[in-house]
Each structure stands twice: as structure tokens, then as C-alpha cells.
Protein backbone atom coordinates (compact mmCIF):
# COMPACT_ATOMS: atom_id res chain seq x y z
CA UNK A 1 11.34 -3.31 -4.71
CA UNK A 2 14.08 -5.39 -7.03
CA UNK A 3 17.55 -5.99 -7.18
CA UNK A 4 17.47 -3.31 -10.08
CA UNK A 5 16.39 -0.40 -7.06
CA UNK A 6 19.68 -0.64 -5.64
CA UNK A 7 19.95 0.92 -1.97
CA UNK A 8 16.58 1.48 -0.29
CA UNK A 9 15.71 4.29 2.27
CA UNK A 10 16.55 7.67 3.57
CA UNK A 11 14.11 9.54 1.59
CA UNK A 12 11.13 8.99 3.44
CA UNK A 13 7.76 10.57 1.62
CA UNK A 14 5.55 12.96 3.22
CA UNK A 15 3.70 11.62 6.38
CA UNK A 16 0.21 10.90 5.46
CA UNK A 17 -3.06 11.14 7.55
CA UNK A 18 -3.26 7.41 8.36
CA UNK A 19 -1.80 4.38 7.68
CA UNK A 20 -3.09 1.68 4.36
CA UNK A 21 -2.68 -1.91 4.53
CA UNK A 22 -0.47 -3.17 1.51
CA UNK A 23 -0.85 -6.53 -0.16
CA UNK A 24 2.53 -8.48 -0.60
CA UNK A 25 3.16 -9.19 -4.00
CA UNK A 26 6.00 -11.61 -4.98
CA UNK A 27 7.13 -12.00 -8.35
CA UNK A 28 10.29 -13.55 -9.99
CA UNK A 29 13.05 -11.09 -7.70
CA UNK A 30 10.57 -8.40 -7.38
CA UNK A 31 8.57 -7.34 -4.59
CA UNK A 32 5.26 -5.49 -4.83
CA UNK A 33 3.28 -3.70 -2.40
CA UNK A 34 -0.55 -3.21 -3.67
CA UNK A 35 -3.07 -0.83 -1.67
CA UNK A 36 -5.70 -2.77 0.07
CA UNK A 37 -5.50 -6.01 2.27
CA UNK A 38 -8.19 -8.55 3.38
CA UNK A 39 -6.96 -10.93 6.26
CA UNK A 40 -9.69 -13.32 8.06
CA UNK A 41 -12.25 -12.23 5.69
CA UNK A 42 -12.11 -8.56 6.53
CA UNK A 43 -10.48 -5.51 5.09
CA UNK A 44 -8.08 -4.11 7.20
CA UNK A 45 -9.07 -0.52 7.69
CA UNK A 46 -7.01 2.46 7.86
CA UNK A 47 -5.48 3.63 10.76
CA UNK A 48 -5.02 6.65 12.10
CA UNK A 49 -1.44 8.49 12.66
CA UNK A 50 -0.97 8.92 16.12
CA UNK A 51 -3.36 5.80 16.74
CA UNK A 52 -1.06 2.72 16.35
CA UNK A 53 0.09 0.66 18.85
CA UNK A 54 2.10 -2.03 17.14
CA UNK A 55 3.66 -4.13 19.93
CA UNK A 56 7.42 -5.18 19.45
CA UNK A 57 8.22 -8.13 17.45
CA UNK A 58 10.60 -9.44 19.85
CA UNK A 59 7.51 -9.51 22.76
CA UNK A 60 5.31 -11.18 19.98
CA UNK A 61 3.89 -15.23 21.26
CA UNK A 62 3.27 -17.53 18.34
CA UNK A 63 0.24 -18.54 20.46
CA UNK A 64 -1.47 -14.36 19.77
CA UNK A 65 -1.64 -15.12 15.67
CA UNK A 66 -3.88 -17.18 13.93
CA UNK A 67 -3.24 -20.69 13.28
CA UNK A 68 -1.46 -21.79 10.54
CA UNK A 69 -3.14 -22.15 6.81
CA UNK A 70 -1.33 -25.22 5.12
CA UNK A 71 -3.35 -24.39 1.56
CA UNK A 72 -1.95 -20.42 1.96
CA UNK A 73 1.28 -21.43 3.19
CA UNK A 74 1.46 -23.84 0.43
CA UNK A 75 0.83 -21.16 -2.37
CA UNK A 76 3.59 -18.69 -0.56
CA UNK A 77 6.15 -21.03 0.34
CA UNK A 78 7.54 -21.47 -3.39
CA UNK A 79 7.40 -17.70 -3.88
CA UNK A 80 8.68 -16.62 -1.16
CA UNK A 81 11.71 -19.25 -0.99
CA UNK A 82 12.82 -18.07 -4.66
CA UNK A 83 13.55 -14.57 -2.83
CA UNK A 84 14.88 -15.36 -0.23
CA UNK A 85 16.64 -18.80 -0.17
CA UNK A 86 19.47 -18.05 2.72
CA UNK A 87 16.52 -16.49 4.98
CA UNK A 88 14.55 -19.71 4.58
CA UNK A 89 17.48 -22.27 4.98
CA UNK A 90 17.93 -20.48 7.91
CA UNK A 91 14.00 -21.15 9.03
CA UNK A 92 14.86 -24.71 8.24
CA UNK A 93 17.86 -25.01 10.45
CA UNK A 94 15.54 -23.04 13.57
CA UNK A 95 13.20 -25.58 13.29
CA UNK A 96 15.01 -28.68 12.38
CA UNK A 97 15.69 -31.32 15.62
CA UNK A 98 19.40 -30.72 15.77
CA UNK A 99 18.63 -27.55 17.67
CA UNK A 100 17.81 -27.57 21.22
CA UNK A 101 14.52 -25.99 20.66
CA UNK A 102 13.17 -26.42 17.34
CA UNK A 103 11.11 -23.03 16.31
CA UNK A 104 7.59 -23.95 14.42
CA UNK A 105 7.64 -21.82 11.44
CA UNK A 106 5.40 -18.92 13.03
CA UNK A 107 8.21 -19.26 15.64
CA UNK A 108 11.37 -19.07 13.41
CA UNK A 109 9.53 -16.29 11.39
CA UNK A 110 9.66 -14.02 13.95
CA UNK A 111 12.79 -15.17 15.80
CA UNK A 112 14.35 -14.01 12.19
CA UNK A 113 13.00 -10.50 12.19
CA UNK A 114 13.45 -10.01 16.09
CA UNK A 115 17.74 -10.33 15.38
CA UNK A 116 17.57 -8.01 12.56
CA UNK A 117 19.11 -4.91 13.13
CA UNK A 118 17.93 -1.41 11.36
CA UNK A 119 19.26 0.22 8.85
CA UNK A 120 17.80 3.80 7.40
CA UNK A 121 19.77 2.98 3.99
CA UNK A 122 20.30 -0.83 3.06
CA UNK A 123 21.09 -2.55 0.05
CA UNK A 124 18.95 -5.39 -1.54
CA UNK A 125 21.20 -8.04 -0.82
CA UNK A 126 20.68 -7.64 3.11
CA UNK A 127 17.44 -8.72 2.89
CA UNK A 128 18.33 -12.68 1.82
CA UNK A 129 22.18 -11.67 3.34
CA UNK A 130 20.91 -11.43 7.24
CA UNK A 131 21.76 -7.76 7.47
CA UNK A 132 19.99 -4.70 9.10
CA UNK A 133 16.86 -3.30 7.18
CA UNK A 134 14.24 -0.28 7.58
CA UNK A 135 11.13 -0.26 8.46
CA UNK A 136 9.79 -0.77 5.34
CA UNK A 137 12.13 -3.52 4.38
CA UNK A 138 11.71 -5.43 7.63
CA UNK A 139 7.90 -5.45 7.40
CA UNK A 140 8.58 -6.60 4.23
CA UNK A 141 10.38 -9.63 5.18
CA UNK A 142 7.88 -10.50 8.06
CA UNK A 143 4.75 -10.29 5.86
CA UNK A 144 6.39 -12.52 3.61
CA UNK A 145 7.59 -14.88 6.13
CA UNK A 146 4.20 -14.98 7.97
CA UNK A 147 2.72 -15.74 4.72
CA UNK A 148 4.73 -18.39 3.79
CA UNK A 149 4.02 -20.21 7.70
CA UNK A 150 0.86 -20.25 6.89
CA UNK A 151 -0.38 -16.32 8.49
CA UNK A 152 -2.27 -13.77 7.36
CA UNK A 153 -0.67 -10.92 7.14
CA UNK A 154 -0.12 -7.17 5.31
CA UNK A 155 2.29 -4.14 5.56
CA UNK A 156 0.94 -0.64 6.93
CA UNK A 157 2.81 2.39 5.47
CA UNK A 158 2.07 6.07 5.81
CA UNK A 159 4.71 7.80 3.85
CA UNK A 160 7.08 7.82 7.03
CA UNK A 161 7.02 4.80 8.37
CA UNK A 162 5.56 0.80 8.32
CA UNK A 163 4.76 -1.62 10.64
CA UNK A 164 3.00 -5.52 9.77
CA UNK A 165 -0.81 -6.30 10.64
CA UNK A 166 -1.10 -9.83 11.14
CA UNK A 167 -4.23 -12.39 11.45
CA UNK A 168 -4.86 -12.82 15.48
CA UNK A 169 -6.07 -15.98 16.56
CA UNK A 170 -9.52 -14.70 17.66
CA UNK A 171 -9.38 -12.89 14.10
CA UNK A 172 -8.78 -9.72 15.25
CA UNK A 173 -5.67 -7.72 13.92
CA UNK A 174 -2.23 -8.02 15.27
CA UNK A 175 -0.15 -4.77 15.00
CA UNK A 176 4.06 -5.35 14.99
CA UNK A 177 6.89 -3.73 14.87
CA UNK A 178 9.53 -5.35 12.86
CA UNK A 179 12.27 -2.74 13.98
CA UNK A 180 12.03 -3.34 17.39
CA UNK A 181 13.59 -6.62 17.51
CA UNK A 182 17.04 -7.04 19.44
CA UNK A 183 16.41 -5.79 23.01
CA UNK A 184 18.98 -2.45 23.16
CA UNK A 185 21.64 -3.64 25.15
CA UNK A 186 22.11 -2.73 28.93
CA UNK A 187 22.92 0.09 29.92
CA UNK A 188 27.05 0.26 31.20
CA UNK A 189 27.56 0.41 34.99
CA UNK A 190 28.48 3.79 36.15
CA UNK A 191 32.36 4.54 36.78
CA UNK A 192 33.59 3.49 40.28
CA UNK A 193 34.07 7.21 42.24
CA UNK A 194 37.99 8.05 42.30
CA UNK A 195 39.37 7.01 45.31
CA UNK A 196 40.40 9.89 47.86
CA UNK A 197 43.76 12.08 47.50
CA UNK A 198 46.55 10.45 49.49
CA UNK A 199 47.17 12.50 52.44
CA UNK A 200 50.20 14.75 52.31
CA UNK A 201 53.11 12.96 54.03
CA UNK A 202 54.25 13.66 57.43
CA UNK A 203 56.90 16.21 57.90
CA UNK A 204 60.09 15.08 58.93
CA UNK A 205 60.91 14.62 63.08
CA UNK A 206 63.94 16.32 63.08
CA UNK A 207 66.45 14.48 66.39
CA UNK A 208 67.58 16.89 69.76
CA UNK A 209 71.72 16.41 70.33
């Protein structure tokens, strides 16, 4: 993926039988997504279609991932800043202590996926420019923003679709949805019933002489 690609999406490949963990690869304004992944020490295998479960970013607790690698987060952070500058002076301002609540990084990472919307087609400036990306392009952005706070993490593609595996903090493997971040909004209240007819008004009493 580079500026060069133009727009990305809706010309999905055919569905495969399972799903491959991709490295995140980061150079100059490319991206590159390499076959194989090893998070905690362990290859993350490959997963069935039909077998996921990824749980929705939005629902995801800082306190379920791993802790925080300075040393990895250290050799992401200058990458991954270089791509996406407006993304991560964003990060800065969620966890800086003007805001009410100031995020942790694991914290803003996800609270900047989860108000993403989706987009089947999007173009490569939306994903420094805030707007709505694909699947593929919003597991993009959270692998690279998990690595970069210091969290293992990879992208899982089948041909149709991608979701993010991320390190859990008892080392097993966290599966996530990165397009199922802003909660749909309510559903509208039903339409108050029409009120009756008006009865039909009263004939006339006609006066005796």
C-alpha cells in the first residue's frame, strides 16, 4: 500500500480456506504486509474461515493486551509517526493532561480506530486524514498503532476480509475487529399512531314556530 496505489478496495480477492497472519512492514510512505507473524514468541497459526471470533474494537479493555514493550515501541514509533503524523498528533492530544481523561497509548490506539468509520473504497489520504477505511485499511492502522504503544500485534487476511491479532496479556492471542468501532446509532422511536377521525358534526336543530 502507497500513496502511488491510489483508492483502495472494492475488489475483494477470492475467499481463501483460512486466514494468515501478516507482518507490518513500514517503509518511507509505503506499507507492506509480509506472510507470517510471531507475537510473544509464537507463530500465530492459521485460522480457519468460519472459526474467528474477533471481538469489536470498540468493547476492547487496554487491561486484555499485553503490556507495553518500551524497546519495540521505541523501534516503531519513528516509523510509524513518518506515516501517519496527523493520526499520532492526535494520540498525543488523547493522552496529554489537558484532556479530562488522558488515554495511555494502548488506550488512544484503540479509541482512534473505534471512531473510524468504514469505507469499501477509500483513498490513501484517509488513513493520516481521520476518514472511514476498510477492513483491510483499518487493521492496518491498528497493527501499526499497537506496535508503535509498545503491542504485539499482526493483520489476518483471507482474500475477503481482515481483522488484527494482538499480544494478550497472558500471551495468548487477541482477535479484533477494527470495523466495528462506532456503536450503530439507536434505532428512531416509532411514529406516534394518528390520532382518531373527528367525529362528523352534529346536524343542525332546526326551531318549532
Amino acid at each position: 500500500l502507497s500513496a502511488r496505489s491510489g483508492v483502495f478496495g472494492g475488489s475483494p480477492g477470492a475467499a481463501r480456506d483460512g486466514f494468515e497472519a501478516y507482518s507490518l512492514g513500514i517503509r518511507g510512505g509505503t506499507v507492506t504486509l509480509e506472510r507470517g507473524a510471531v507475537l510473544g514468541g509464537r507463530a500465530v497459526p492459521l485460522l480457519a474461515t468460519g472459526e474467528e471470533a474477533p471481538q469489536p474494537v470498540r468493547g476492547v479493555q487496554e487491561q486484555a493486551l499485553a503490556l507495553p514493550d518500551a524497546a519495540d515501541a521505541g523501534r516503531w514509533s519513528v516509523a510509524v509517526e513518518g506515516l501517519l503524523p496527523g493520526v499520532c498528533a492526535q494520540l498525543a492530544l488523547r493522552g496529554s493532561a489537558a484532556n479530562m481523561v488522558a488515554l495511555s497509548p494502548v488506550a488512544a490506539a484503540l479509541a482512534e480506530v473505534s471512531e473510524r468509520g468504514y469505507a469499501e473504497q477509500w483513498a490513501w489520504a484517509e488513513l493520516d486524514g481521520g476518514g472511514a477505511l476498510n477492513c483491510l485499511g483499518l487493521s492496518v492502522l491498528l497493527t501499526a498503532l499497537l506496535r508503535r504503544a509498545g503491542v504485539g500485534a499482526c493483520v489476518m487476511r483471507n482474500g475477503r476480509h481482515a481483522f488484527v491479532v494482538a499480544l494478550g496479556r497472558q500471551g495468548e492471542f487477541v482477535q479484533i475487529e477494527a470495523t466495528q468501532g462506532i456503536a450503530p446509532p439507536p434505532l428512531a422511536p416509532p411514529d406516534p399512531p394518528a390520532p382518531p377521525p373527528a367525529p362528523p358534526p352534529a346536524p343542525p336543530t332546526s326551531s318549532q314556530p
